[in-house]
PDB file of N, CA and C in Angstrom:
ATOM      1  N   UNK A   1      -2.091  76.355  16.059  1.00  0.00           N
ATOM      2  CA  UNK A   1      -1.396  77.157  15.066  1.00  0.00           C
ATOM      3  C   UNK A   1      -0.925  76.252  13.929  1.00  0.00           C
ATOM      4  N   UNK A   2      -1.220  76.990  12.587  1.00  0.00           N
ATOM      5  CA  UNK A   2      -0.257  75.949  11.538  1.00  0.00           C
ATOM      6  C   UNK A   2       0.503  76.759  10.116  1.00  0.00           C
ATOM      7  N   UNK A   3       1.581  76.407  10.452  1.00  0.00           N
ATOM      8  CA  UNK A   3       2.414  77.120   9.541  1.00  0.00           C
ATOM      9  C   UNK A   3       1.981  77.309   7.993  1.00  0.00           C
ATOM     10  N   UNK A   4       2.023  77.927   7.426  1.00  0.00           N
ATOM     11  CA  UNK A   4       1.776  78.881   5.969  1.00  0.00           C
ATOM     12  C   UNK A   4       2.768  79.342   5.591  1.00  0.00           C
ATOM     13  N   UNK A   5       2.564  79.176   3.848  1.00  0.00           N
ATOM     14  CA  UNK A   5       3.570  80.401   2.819  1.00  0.00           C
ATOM     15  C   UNK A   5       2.194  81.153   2.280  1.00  0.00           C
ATOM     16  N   UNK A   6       2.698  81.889   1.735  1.00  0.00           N
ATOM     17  CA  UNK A   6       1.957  82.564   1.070  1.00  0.00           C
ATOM     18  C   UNK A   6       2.428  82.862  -0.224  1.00  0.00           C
ATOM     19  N   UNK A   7       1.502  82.730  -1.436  1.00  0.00           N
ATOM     20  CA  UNK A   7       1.987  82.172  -2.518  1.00  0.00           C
ATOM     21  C   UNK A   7       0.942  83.115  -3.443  1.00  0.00           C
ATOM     22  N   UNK A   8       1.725  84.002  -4.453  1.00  0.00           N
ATOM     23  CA  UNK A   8       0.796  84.758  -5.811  1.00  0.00           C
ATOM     24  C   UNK A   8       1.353  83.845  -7.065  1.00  0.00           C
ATOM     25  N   UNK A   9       0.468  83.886  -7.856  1.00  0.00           N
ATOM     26  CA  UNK A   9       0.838  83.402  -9.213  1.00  0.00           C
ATOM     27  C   UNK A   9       0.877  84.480  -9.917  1.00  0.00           C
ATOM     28  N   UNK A  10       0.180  85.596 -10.013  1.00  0.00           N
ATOM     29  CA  UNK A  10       0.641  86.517 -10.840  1.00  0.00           C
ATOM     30  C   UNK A  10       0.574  87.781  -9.949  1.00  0.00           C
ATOM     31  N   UNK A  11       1.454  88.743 -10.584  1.00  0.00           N
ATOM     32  CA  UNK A  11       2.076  89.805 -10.019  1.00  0.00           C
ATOM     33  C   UNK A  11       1.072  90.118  -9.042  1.00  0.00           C
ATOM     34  N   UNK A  12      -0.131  90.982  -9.345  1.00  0.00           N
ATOM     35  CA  UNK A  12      -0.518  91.312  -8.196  1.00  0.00           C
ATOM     36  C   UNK A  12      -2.010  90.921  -8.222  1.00  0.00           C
ATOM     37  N   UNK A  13      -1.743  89.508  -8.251  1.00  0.00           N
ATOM     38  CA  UNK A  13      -2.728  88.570  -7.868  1.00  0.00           C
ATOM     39  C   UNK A  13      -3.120  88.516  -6.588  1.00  0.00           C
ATOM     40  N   UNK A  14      -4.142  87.418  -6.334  1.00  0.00           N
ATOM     41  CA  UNK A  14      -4.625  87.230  -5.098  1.00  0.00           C
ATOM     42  C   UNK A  14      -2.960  86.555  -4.380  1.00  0.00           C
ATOM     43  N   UNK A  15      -3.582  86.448  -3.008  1.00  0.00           N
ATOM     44  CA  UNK A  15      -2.279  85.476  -2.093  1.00  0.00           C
ATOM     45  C   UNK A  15      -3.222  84.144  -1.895  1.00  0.00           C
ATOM     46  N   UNK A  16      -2.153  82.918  -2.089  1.00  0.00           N
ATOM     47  CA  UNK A  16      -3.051  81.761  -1.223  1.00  0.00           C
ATOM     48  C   UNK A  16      -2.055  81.282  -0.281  1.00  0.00           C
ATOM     49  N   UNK A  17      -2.612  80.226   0.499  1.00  0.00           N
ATOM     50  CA  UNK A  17      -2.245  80.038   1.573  1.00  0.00           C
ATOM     51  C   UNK A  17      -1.840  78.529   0.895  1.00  0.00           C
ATOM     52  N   UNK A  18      -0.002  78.433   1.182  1.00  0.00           N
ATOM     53  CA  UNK A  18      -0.073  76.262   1.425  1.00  0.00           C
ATOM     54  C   UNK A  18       0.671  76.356   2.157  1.00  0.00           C
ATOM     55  N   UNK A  19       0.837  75.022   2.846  1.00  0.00           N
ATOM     56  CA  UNK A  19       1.684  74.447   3.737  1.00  0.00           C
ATOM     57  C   UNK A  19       2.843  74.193   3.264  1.00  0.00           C
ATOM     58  N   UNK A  20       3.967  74.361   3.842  1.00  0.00           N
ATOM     59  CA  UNK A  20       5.495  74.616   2.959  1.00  0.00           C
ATOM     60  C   UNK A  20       6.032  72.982   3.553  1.00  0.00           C
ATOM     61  N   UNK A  21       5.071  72.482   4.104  1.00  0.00           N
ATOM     62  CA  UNK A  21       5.625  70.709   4.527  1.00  0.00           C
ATOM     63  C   UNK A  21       6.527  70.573   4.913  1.00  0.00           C
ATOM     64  N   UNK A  22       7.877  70.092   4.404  1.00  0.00           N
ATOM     65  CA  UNK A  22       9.098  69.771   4.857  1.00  0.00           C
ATOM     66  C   UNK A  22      10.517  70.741   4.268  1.00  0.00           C
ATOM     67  N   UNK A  23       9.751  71.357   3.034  1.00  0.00           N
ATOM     68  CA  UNK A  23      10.768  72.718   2.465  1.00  0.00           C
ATOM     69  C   UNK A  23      10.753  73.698   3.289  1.00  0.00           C
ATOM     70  N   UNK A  24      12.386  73.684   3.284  1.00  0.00           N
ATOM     71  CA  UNK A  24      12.842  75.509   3.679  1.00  0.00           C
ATOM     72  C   UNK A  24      12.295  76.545   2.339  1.00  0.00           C
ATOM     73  N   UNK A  25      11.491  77.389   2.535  1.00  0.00           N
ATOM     74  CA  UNK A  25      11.042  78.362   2.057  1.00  0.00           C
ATOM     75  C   UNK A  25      11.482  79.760   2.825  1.00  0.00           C
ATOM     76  N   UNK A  26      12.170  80.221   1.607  1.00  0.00           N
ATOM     77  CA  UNK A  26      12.187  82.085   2.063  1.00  0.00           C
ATOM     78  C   UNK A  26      11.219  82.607   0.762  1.00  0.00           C
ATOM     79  N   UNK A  27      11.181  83.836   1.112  1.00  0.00           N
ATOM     80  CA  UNK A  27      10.285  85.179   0.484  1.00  0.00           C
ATOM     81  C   UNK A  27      10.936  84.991  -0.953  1.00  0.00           C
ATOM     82  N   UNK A  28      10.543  85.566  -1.742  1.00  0.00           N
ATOM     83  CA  UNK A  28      10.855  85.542  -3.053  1.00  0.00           C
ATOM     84  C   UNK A  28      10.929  83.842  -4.126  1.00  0.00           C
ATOM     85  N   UNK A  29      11.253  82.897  -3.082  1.00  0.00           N
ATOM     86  CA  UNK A  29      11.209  81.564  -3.765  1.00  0.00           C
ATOM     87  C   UNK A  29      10.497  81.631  -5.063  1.00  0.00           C
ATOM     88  N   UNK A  30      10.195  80.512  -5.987  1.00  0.00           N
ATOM     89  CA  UNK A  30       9.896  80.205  -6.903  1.00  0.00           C
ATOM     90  C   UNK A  30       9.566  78.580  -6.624  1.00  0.00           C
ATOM     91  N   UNK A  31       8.103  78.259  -6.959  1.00  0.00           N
ATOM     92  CA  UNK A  31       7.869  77.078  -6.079  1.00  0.00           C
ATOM     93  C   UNK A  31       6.373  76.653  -7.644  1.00  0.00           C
ATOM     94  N   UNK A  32       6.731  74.834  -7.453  1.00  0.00           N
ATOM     95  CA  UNK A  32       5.405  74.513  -7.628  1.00  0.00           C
ATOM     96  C   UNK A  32       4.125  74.048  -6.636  1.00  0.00           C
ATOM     97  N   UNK A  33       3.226  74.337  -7.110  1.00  0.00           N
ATOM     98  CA  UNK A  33       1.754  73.080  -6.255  1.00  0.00           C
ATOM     99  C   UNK A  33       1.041  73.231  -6.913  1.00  0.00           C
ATOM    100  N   UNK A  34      -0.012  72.729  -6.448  1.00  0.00           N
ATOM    101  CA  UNK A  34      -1.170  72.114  -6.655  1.00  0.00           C
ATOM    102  C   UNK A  34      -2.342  72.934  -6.625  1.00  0.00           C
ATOM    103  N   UNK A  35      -2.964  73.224  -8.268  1.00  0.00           N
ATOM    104  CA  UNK A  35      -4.298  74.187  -7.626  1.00  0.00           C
ATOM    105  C   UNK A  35      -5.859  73.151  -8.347  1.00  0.00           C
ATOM    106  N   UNK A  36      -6.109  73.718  -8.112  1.00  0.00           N
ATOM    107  CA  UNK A  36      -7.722  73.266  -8.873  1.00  0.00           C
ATOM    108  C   UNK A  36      -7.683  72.904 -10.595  1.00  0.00           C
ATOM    109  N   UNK A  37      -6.595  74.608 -11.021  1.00  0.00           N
ATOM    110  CA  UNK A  37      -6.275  74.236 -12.346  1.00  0.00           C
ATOM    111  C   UNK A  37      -5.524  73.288 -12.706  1.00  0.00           C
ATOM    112  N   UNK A  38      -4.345  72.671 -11.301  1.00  0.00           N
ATOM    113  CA  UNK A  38      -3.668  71.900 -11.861  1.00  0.00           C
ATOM    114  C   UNK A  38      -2.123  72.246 -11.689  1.00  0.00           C
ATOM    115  N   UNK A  39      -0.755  71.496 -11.915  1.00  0.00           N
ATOM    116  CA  UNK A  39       0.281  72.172 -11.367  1.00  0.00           C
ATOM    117  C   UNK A  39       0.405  73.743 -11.909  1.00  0.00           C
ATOM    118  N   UNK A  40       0.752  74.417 -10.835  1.00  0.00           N
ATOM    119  CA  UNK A  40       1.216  75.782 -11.696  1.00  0.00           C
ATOM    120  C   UNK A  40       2.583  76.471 -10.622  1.00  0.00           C
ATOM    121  N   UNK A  41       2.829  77.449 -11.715  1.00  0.00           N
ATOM    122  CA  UNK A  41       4.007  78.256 -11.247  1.00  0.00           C
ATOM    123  C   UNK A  41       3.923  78.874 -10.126  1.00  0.00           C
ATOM    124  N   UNK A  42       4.196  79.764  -9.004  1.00  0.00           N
ATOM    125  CA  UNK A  42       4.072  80.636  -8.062  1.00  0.00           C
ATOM    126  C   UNK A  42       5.399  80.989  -7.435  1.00  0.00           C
ATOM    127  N   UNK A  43       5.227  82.107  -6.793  1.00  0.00           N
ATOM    128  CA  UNK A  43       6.394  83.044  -6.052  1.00  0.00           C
ATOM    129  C   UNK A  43       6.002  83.044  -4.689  1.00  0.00           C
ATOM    130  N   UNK A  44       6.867  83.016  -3.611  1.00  0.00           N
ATOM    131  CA  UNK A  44       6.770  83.231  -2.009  1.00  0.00           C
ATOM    132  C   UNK A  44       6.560  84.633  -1.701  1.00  0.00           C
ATOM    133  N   UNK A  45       5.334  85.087  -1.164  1.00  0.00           N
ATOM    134  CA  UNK A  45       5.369  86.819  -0.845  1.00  0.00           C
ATOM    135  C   UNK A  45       4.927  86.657   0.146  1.00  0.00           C
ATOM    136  N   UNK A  46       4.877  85.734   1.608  1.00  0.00           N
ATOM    137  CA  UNK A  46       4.873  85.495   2.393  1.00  0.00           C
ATOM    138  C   UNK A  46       5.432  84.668   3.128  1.00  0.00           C
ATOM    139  N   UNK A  47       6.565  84.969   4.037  1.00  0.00           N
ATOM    140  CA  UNK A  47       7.920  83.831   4.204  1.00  0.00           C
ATOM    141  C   UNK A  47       6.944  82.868   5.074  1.00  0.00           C
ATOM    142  N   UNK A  48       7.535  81.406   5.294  1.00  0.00           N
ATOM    143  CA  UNK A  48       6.479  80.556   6.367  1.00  0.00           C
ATOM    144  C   UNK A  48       6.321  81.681   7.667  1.00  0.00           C
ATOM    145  N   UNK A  49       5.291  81.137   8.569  1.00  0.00           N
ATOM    146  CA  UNK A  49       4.869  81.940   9.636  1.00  0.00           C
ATOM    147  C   UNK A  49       3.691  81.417   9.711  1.00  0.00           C
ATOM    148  N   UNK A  50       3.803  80.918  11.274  1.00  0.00           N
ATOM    149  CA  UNK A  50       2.269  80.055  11.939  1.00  0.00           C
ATOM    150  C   UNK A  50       0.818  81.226  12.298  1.00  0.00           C
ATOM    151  N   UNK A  51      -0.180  80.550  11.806  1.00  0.00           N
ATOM    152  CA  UNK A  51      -1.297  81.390  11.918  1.00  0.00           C
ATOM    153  C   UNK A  51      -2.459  80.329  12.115  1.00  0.00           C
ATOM    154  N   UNK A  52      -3.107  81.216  13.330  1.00  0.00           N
ATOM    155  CA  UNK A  52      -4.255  80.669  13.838  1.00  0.00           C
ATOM    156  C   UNK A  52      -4.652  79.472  12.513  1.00  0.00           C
ATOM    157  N   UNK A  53      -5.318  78.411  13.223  1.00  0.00           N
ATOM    158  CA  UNK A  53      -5.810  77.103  12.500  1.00  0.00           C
ATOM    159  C   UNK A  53      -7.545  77.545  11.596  1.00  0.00           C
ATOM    160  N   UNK A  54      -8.157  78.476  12.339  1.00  0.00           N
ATOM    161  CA  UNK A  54      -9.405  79.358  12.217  1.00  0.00           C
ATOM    162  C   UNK A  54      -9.464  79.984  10.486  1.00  0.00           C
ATOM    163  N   UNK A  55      -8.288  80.713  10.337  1.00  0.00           N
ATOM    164  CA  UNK A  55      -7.608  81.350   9.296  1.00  0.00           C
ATOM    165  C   UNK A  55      -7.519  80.800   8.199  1.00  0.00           C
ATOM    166  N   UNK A  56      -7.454  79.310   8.474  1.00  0.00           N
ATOM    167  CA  UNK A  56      -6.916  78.865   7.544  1.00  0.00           C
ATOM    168  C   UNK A  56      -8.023  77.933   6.639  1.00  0.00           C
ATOM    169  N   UNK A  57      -8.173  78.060   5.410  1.00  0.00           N
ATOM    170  CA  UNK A  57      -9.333  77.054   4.619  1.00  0.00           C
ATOM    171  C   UNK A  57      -8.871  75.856   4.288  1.00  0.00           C
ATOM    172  N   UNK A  58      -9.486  74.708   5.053  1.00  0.00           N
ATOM    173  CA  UNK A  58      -8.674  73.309   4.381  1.00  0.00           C
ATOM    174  C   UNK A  58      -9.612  72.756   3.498  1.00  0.00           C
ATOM    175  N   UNK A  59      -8.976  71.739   3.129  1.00  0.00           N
ATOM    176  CA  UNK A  59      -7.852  71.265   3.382  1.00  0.00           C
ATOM    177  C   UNK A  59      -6.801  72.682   2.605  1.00  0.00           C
ATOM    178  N   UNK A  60      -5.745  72.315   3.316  1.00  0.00           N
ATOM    179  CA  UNK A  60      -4.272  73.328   2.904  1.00  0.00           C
ATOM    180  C   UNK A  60      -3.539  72.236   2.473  1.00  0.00           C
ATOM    181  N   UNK A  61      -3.364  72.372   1.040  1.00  0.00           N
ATOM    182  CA  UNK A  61      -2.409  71.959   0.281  1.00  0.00           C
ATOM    183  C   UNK A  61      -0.794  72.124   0.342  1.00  0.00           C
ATOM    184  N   UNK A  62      -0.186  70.869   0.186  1.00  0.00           N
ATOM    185  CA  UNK A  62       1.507  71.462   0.736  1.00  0.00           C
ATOM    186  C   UNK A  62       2.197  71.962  -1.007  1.00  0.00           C
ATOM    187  N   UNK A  63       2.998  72.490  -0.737  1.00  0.00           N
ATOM    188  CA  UNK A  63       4.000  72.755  -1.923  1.00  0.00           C
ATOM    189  C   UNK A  63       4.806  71.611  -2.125  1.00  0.00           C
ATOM    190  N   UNK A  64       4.562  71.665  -3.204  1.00  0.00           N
ATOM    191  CA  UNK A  64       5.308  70.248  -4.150  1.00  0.00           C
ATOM    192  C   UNK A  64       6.660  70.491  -4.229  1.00  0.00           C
ATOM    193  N   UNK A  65       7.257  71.044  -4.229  1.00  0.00           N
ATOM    194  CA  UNK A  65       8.666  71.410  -4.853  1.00  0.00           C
ATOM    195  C   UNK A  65       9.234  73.145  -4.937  1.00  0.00           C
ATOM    196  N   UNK A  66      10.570  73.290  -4.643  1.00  0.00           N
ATOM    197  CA  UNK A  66      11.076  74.777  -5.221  1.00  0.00           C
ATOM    198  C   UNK A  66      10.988  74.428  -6.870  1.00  0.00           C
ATOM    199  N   UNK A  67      10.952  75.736  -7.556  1.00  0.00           N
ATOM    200  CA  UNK A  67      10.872  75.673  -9.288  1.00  0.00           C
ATOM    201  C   UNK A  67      12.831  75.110  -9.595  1.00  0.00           C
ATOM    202  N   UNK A  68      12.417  74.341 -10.650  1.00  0.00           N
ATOM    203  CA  UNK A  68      13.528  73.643 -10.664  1.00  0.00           C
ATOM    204  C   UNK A  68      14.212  74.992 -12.479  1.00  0.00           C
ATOM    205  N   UNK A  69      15.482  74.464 -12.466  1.00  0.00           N
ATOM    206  CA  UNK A  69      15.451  75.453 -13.463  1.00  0.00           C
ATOM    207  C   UNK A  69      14.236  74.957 -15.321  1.00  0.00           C
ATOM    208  N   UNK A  70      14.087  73.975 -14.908  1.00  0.00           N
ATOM    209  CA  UNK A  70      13.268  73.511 -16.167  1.00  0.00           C
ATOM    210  C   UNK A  70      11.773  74.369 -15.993  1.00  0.00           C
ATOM    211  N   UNK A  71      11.667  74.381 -15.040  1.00  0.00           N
ATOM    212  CA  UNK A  71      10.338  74.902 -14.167  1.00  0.00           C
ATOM    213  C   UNK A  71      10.529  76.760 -14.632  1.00  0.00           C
ATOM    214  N   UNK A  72      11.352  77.101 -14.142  1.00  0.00           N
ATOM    215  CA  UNK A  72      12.057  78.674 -14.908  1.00  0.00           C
ATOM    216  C   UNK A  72      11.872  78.805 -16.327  1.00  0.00           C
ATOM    217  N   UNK A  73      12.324  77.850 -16.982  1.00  0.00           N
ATOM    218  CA  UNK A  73      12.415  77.809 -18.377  1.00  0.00           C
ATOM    219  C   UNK A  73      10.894  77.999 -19.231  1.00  0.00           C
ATOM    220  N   UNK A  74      10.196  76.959 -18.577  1.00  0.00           N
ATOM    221  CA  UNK A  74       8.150  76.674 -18.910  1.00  0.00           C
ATOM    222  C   UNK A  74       7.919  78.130 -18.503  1.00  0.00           C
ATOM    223  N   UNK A  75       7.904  78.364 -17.571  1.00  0.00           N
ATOM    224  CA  UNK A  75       7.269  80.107 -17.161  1.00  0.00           C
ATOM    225  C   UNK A  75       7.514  80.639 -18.003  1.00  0.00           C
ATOM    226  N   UNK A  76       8.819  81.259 -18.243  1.00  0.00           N
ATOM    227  CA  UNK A  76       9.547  82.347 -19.022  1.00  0.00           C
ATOM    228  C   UNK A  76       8.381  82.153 -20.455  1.00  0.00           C
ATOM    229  N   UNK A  77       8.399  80.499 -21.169  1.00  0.00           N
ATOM    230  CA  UNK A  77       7.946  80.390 -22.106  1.00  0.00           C
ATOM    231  C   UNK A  77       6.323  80.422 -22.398  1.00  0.00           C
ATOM    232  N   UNK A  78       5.601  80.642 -21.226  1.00  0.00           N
ATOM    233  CA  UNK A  78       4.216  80.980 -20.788  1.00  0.00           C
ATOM    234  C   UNK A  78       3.907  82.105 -21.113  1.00  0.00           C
ATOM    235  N   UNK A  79       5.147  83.400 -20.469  1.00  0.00           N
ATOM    236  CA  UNK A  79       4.753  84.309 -20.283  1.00  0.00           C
ATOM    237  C   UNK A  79       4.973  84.674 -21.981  1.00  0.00           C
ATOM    238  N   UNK A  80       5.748  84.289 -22.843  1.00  0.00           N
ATOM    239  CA  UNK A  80       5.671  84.879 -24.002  1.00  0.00           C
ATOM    240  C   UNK A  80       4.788  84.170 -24.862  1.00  0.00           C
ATOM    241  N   UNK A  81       4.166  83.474 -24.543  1.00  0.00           N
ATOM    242  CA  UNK A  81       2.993  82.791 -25.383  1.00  0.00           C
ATOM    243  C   UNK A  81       1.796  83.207 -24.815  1.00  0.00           C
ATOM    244  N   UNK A  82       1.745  84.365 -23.429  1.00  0.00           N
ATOM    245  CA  UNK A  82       0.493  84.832 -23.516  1.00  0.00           C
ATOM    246  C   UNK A  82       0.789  85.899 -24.015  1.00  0.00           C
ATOM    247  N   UNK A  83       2.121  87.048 -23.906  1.00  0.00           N
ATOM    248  CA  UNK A  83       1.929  87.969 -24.602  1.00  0.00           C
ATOM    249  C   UNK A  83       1.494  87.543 -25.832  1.00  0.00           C
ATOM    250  N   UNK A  84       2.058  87.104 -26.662  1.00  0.00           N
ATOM    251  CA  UNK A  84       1.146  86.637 -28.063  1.00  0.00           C
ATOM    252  C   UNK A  84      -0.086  86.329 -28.203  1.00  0.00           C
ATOM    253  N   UNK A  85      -0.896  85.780 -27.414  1.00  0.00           N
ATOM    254  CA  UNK A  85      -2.132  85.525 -27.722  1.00  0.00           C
ATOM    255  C   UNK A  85      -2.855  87.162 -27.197  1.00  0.00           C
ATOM    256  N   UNK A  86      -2.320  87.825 -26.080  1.00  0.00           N
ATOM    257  CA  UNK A  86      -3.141  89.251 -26.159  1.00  0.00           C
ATOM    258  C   UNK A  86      -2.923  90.029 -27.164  1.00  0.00           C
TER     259      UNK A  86
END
């Protein structure tokens, strides 16, 4: 078995799966890691909870950090610089 969060970047995005490592994570958090694109923002919509090793696609990346308030601040300012560009 190996523990998981479950993590959307946008509202009703896909879910991915990381390893919450050594952070206490609850549901709703606000967290960074690590994707392919590179650091990005994400929300907890899956509190930790161990699931079959089978399940899981590795490597599983851990979460870097809860969003710090500077981290709050960049989002907020994301989200109004994409409304502008749509």
């Amino acid at each position: 078995m190996e523990t998981v969060v479950g993590i959307r970047f946008k509202q009703a995005g896909k879910i991915y799966y990381f390893s919450p490592g050594n952070l206490e994570l609850a549901l709703h958090d606000h967290v960074i890691v690590e994707t392919a694109r590179g650091m990005e923002y994400g929300t907890v919509v899956i509190a930790p909870r161990e699931i079959c090793e089978k399940k899981v696609v590795k490597p599983l990346k851990e979460v870097i950090r809860k969003a710090t308030e500077a981290d709050e601040k960049t989002n907020e300012e994301n989200k109004i610089k994409e409304k502008l560009i749509l």
